[in-house]
N, C-alpha and C. Protein backbone atom coordinates (compact mmCIF):
# COMPACT_ATOMS: atom_id res chain seq x y z
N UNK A 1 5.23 9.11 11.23
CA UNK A 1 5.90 9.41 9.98
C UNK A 1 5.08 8.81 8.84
N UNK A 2 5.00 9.83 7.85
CA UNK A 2 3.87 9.37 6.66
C UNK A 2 4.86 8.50 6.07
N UNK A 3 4.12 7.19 5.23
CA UNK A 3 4.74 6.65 4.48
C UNK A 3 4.15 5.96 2.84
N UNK A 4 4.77 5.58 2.12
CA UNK A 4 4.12 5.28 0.79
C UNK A 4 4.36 4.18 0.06
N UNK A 5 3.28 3.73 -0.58
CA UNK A 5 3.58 2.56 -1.63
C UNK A 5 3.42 2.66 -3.07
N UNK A 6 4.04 2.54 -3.49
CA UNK A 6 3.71 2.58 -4.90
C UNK A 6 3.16 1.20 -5.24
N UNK A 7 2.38 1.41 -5.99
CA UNK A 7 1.75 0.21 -7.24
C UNK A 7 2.64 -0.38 -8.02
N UNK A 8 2.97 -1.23 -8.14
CA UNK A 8 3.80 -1.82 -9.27
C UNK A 8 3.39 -2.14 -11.14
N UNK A 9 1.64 -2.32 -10.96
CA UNK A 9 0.98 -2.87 -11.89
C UNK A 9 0.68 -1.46 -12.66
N UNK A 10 0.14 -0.35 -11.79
CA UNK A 10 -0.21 0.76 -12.34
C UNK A 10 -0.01 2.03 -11.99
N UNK A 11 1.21 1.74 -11.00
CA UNK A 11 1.70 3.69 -11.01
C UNK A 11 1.30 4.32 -9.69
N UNK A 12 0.14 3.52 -9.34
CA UNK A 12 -0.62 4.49 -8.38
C UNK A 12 0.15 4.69 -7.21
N UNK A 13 0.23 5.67 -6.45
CA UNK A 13 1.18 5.75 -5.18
C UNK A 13 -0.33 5.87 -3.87
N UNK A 14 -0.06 5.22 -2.71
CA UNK A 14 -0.77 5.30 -1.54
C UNK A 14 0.10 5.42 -0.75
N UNK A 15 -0.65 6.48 -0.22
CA UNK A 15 0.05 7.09 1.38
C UNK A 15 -0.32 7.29 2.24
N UNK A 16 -0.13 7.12 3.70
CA UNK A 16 -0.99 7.07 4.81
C UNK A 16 -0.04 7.95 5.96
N UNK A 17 -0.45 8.07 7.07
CA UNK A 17 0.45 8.62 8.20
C UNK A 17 1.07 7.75 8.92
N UNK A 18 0.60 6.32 9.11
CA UNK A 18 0.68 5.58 9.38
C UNK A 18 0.83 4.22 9.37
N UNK A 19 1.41 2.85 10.07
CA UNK A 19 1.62 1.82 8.83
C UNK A 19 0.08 1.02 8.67
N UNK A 20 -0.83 1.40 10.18
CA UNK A 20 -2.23 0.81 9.96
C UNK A 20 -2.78 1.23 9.09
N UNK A 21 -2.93 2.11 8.78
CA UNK A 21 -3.72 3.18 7.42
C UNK A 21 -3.07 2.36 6.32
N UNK A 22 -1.64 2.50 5.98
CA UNK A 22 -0.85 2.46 4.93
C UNK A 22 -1.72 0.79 4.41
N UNK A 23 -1.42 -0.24 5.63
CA UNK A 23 -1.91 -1.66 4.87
C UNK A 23 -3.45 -1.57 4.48
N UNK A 24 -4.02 -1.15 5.62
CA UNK A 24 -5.46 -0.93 4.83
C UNK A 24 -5.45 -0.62 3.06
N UNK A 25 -5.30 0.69 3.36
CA UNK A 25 -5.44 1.36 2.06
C UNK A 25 -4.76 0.54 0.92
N UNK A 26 -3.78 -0.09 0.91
CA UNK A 26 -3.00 -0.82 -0.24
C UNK A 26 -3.86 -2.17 -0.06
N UNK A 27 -4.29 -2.85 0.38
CA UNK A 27 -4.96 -3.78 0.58
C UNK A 27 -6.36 -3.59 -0.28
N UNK A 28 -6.80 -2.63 0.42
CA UNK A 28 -8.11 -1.78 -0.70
C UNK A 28 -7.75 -1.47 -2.12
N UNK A 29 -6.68 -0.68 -2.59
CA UNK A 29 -6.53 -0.54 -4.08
C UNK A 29 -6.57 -1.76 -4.62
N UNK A 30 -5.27 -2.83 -3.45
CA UNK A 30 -5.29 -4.30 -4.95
C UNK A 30 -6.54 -5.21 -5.10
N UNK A 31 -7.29 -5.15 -4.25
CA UNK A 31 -8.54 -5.99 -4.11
C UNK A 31 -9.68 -4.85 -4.92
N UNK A 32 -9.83 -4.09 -4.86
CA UNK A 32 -10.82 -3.33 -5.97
C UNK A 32 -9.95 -2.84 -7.35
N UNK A 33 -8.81 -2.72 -7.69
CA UNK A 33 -8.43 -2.38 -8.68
C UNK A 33 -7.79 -3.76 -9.45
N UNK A 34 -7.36 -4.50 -8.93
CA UNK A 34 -6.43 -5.75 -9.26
C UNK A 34 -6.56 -6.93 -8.85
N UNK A 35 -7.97 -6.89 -7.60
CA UNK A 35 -8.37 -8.22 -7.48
C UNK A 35 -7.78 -9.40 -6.96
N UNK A 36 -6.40 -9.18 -6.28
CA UNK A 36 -5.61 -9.61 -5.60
C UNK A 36 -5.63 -8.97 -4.02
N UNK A 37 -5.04 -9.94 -2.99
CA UNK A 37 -5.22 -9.82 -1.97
C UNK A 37 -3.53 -9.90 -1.50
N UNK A 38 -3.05 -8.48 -0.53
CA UNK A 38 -1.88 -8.75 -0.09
C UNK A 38 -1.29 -8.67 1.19
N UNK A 39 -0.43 -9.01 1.80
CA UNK A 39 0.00 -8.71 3.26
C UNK A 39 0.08 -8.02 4.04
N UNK A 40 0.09 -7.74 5.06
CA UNK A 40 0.65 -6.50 5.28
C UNK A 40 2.00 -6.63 5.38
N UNK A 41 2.80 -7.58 5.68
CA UNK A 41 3.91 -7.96 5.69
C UNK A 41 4.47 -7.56 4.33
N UNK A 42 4.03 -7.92 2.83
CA UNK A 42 4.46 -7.64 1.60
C UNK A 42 4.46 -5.94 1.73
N UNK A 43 3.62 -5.69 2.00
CA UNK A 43 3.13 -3.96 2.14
C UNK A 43 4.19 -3.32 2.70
N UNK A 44 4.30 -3.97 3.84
CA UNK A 44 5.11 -2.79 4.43
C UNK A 44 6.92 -3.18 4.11
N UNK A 45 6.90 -4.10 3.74
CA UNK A 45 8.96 -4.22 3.42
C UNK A 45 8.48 -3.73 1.60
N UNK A 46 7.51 -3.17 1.24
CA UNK A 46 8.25 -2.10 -0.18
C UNK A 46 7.33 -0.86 0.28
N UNK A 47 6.90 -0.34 1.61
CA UNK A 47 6.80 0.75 2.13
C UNK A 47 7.93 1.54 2.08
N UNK A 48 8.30 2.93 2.24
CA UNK A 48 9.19 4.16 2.17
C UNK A 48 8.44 5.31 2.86
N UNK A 49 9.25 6.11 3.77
CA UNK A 49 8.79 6.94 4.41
C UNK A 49 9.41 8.29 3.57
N UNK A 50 8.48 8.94 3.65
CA UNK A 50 8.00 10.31 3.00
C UNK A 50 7.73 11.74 3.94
C-alpha cells in the first residue's frame, strides 16, 4: 500500500509504495532541502496511506 508524507516546512508531499522507500526518500528531501536529519520512526507515525 502506497503511502505519503507531507513536508511541514514546504508543502512538498513524498510518496513511496512502501514504508522502506517512504523513510528513505523523506530522509533525502530533509537532509538536501532542510538540512535536518529524521527518523524513520518520526516518518512513519505522520505517514498516511494513499
Amino acid at each position: 500500500m502506497a503511502k505519503e508524507v507531507t513536508c511541514p516546512p514546504c508543502g512538498e508531499t513524498v510518496r513511496a509504495e512502501n514504508d522502506e522507500d517512504l523513510v528513505r526518500k523523506v530522509q533525502q528531501h530533509a537532509k538536501d532541502e532542510h538540512g535536518t536529519d529524521l527518523s524513520a520512526e518520526h516518518i512513519l507515525a505522520s505517514a498516511r496511506a494513499v
